[in-house]
C-alpha atoms as a PDB file:
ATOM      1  CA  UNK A   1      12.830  44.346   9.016  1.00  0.00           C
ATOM      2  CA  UNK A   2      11.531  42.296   6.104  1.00  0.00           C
ATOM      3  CA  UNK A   3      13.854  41.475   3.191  1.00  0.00           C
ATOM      4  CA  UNK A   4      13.412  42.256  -0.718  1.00  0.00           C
ATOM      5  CA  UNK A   5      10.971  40.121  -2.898  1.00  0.00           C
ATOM      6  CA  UNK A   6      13.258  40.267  -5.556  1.00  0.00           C
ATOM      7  CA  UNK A   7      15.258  37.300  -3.316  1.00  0.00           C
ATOM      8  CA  UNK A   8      12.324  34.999  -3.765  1.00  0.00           C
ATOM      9  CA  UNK A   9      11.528  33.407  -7.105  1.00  0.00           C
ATOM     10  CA  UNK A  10       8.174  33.940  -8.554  1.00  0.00           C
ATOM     11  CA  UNK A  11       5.625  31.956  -7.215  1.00  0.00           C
ATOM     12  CA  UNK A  12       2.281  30.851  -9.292  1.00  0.00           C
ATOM     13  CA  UNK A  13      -0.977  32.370  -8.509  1.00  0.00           C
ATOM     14  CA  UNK A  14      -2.966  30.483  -6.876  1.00  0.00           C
ATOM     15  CA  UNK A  15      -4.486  28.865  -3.169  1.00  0.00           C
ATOM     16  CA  UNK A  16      -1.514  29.299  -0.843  1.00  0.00           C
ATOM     17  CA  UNK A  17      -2.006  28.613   3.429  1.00  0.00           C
ATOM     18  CA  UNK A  18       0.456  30.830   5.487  1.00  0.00           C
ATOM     19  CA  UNK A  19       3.319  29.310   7.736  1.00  0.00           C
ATOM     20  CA  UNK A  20       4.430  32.197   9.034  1.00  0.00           C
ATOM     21  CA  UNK A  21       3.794  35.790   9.618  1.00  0.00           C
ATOM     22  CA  UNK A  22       4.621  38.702   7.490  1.00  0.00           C
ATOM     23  CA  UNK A  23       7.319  41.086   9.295  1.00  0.00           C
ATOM     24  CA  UNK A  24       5.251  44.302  10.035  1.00  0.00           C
ATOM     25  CA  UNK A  25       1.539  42.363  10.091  1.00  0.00           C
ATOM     26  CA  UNK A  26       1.893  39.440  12.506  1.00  0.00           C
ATOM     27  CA  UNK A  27      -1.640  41.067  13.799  1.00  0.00           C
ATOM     28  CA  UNK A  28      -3.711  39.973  10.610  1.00  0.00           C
ATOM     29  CA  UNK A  29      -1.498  38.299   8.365  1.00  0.00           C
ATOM     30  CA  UNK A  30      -0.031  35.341  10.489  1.00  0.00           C
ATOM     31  CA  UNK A  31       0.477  31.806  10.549  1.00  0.00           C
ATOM     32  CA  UNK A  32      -2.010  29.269   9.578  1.00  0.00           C
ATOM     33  CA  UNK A  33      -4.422  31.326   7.131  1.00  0.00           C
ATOM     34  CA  UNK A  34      -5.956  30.654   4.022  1.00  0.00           C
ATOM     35  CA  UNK A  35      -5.150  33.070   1.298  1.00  0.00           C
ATOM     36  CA  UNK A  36      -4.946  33.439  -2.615  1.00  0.00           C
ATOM     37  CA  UNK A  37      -1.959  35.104  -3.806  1.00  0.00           C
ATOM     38  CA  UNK A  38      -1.010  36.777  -7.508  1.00  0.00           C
ATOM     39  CA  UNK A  39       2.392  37.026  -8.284  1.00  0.00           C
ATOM     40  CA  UNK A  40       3.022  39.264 -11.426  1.00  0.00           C
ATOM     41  CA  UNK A  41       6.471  40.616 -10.831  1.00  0.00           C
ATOM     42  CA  UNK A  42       8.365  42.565 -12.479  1.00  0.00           C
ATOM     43  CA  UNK A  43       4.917  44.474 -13.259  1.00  0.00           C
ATOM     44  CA  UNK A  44       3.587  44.321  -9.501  1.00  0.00           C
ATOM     45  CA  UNK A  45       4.836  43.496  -6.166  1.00  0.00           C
ATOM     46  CA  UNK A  46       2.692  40.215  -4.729  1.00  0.00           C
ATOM     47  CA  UNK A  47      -0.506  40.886  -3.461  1.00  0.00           C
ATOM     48  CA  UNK A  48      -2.342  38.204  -0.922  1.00  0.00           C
ATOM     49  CA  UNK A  49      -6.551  38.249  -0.730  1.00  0.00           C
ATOM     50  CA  UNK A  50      -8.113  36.958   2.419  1.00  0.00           C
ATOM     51  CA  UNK A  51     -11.317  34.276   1.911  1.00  0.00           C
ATOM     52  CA  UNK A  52     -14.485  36.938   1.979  1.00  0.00           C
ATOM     53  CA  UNK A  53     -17.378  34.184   2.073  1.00  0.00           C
ATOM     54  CA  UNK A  54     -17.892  30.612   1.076  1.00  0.00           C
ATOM     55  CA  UNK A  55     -21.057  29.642  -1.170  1.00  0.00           C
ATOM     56  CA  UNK A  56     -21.249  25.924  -2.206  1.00  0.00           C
ATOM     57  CA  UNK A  57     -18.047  24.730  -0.329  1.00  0.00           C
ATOM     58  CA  UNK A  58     -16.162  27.342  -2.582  1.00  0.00           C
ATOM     59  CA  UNK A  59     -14.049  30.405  -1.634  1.00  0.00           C
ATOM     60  CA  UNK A  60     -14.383  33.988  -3.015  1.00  0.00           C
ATOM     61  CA  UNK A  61     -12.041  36.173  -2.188  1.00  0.00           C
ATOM     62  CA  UNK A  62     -11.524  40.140  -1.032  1.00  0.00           C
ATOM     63  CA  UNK A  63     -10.648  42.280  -4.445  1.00  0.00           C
ATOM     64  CA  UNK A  64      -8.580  44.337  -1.855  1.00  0.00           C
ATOM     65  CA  UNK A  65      -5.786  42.284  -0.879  1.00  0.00           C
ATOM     66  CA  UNK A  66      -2.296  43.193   1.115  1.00  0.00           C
ATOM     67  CA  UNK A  67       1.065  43.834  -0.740  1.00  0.00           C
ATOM     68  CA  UNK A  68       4.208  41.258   0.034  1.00  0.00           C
ATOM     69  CA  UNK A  69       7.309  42.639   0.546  1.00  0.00           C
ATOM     70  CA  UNK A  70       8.710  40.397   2.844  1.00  0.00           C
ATOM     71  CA  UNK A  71      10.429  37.762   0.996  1.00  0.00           C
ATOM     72  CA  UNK A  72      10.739  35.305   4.373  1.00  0.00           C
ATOM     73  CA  UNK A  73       7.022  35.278   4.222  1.00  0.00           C
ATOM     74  CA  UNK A  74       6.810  35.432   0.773  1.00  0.00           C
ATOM     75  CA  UNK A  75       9.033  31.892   0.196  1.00  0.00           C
ATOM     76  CA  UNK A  76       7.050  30.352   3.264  1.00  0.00           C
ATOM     77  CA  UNK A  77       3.862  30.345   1.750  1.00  0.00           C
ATOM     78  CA  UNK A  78       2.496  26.786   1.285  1.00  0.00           C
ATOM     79  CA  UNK A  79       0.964  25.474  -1.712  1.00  0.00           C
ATOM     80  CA  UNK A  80      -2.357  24.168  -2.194  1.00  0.00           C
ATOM     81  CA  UNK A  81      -4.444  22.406  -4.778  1.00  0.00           C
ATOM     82  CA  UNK A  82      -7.551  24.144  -6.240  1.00  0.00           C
ATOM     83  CA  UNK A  83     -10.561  23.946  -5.159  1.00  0.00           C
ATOM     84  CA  UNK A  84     -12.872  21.417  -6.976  1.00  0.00           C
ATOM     85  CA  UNK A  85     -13.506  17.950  -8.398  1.00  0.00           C
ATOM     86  CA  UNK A  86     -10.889  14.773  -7.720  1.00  0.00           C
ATOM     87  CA  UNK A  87     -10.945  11.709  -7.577  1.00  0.00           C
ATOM     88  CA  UNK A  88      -9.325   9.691  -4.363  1.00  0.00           C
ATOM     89  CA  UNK A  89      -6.071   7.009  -5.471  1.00  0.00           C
ATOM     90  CA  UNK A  90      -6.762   5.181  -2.485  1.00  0.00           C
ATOM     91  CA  UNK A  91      -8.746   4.375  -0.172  1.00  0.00           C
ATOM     92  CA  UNK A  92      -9.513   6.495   2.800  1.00  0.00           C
ATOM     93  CA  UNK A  93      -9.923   7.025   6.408  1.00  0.00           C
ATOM     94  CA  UNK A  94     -11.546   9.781   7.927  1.00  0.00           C
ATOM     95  CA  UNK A  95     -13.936  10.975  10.187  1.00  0.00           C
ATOM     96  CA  UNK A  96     -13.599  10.825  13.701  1.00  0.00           C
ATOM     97  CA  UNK A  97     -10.903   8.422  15.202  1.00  0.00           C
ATOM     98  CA  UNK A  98     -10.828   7.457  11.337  1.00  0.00           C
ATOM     99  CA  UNK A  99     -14.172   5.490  11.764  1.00  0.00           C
ATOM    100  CA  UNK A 100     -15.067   6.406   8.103  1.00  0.00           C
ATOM    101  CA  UNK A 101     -13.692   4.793   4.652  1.00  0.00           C
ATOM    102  CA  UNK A 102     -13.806   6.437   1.548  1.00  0.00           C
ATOM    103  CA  UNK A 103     -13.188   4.127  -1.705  1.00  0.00           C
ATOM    104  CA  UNK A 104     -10.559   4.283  -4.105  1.00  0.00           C
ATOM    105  CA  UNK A 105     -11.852   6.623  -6.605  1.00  0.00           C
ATOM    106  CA  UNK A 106     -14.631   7.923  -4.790  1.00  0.00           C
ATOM    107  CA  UNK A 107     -15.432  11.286  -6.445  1.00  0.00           C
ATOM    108  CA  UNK A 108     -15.073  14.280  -3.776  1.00  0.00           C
ATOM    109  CA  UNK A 109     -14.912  17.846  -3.679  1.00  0.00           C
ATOM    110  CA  UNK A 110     -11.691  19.774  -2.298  1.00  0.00           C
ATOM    111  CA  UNK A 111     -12.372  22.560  -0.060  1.00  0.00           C
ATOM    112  CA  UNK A 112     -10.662  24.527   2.753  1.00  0.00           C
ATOM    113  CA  UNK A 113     -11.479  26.524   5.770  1.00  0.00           C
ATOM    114  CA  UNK A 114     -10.055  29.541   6.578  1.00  0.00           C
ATOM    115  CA  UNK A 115      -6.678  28.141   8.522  1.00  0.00           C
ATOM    116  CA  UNK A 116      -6.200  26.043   5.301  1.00  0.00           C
ATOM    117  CA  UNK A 117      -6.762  22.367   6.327  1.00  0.00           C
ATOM    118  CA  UNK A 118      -8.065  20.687   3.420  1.00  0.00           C
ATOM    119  CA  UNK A 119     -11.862  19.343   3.712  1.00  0.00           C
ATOM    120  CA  UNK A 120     -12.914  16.621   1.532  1.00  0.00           C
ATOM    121  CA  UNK A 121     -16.708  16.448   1.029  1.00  0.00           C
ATOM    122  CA  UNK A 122     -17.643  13.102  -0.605  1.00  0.00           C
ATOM    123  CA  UNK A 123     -20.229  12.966  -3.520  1.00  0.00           C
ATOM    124  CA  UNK A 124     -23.745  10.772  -2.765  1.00  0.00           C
ATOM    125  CA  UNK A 125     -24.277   9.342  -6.027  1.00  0.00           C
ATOM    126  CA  UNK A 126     -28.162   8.978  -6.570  1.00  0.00           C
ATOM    127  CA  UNK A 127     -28.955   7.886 -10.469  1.00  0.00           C
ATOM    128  CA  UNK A 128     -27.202  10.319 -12.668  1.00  0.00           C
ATOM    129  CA  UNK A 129     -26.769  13.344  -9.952  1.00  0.00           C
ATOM    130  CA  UNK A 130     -24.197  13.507  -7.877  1.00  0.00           C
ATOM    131  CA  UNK A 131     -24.718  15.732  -4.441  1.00  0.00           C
ATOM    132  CA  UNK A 132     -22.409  17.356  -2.083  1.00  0.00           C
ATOM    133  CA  UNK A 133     -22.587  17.734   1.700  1.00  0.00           C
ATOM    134  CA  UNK A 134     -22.779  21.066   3.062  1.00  0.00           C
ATOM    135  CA  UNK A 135     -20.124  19.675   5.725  1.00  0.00           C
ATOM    136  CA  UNK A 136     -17.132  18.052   4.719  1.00  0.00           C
ATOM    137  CA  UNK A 137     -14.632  15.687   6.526  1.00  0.00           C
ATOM    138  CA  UNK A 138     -11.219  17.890   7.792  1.00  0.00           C
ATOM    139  CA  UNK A 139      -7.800  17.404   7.415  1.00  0.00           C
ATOM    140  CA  UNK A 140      -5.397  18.835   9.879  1.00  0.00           C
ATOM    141  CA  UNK A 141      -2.309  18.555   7.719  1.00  0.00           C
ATOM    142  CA  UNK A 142      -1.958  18.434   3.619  1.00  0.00           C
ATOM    143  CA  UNK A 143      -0.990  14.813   3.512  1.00  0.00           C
ATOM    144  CA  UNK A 144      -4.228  14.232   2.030  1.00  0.00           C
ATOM    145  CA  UNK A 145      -3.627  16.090  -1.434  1.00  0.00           C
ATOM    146  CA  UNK A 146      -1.313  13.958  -2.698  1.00  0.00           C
ATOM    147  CA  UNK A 147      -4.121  11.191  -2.445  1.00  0.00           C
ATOM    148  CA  UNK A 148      -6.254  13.233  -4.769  1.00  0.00           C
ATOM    149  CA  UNK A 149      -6.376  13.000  -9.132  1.00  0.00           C
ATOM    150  CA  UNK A 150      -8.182  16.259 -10.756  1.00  0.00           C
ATOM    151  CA  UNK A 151     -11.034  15.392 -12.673  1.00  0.00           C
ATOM    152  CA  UNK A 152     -11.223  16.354 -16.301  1.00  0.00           C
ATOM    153  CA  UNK A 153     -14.475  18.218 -16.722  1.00  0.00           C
ATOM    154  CA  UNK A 154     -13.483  19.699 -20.413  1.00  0.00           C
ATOM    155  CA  UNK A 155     -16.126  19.456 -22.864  1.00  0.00           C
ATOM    156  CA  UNK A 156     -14.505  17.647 -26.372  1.00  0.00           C
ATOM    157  CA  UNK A 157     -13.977  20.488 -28.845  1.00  0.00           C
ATOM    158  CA  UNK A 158     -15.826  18.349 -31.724  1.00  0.00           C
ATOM    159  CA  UNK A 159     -19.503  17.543 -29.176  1.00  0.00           C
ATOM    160  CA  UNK A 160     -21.834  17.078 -32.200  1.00  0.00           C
ATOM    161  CA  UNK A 161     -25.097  19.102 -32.453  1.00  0.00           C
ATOM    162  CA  UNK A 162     -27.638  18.157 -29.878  1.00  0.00           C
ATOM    163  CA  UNK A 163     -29.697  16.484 -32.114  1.00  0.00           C
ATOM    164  CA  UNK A 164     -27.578  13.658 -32.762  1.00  0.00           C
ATOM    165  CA  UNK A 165     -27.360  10.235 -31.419  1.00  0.00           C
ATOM    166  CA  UNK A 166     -23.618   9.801 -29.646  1.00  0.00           C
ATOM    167  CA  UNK A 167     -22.197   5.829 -28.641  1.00  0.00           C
END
């Protein structure tokens, strides 16, 4: 028997890795599974989406997702970061038996797979492009995304015309 929603607060939208399984659906909504969730109660009961396919180390997700209303699960769900740009704070060991370093503030991309362990994929810088491996170095628990700063990709509201000369 699953209890209410209402007993949970609202959570934020967002990447989200299962720790348990949802009373009724242990079969395909269980432990350890990658999922996005959207949380707009008192309009609409939670809904979870399942990873579809994964194009440039990036999730999409199912438009058909599966109503929460087990509030056990529903309060169990671990956060995750978003997907995308950071930098490290620290330096890094990873790899097997930890044989490789990443620098402090080497620039890497944040993906998952679908059990939700965080994979970093570090950028090869080669003159102004930066490149991304198709495979990434995994994480079996989260630990690592508290290493990790965002970058800022927002354009400045004021860029000047192309034309013009910026120092």
């Amino acid at each position: 028997m699953s209890i209410p929603t209402e007993r949970v607060p609202k959570r934020d939208c967002g990447l989200y890795r299962t720790t348990t399984g949802h009373s009724g659906h242990e079969d395909h909504l269980g432990p350890g599974l990658l999922v996005t969730l959207h949380d707009h109660r008192p309009e609409a009961e939670p809904v979870v989406h399942f990873p579809e396919a994964n194009v440039a180390n990036r999730w999409s997700f199912a438009r058909s997702g599966h109503p929460v209303d087990d509030a056990v699960f529903l309060a169990a769900l671990e956060p995750l970061r978003p997907e995308g740009l950071y930098l490290l704070r620290e330096h890094l060991h990873a790899g097997d038996e930890g044989k490789q370093t990443l620098p402090e503030r080497a620039l890497v991309m944040l993906g998952y797979n679908r059990s939700g362990e965080p994979i970093l994929f570090p950028a090869t810088l080669n003159g102004l492009t930066a490149t991304f491996p198709e495979r990434g170095l995994r994480f079996e628990t989260l630990d690592v995304l508290a290493r990790l700063d965002p970058v800022q990709t927002a354009a400045p509201e004021d860029a000047p015309p192309p034309d013009r000369l910026v120092h």
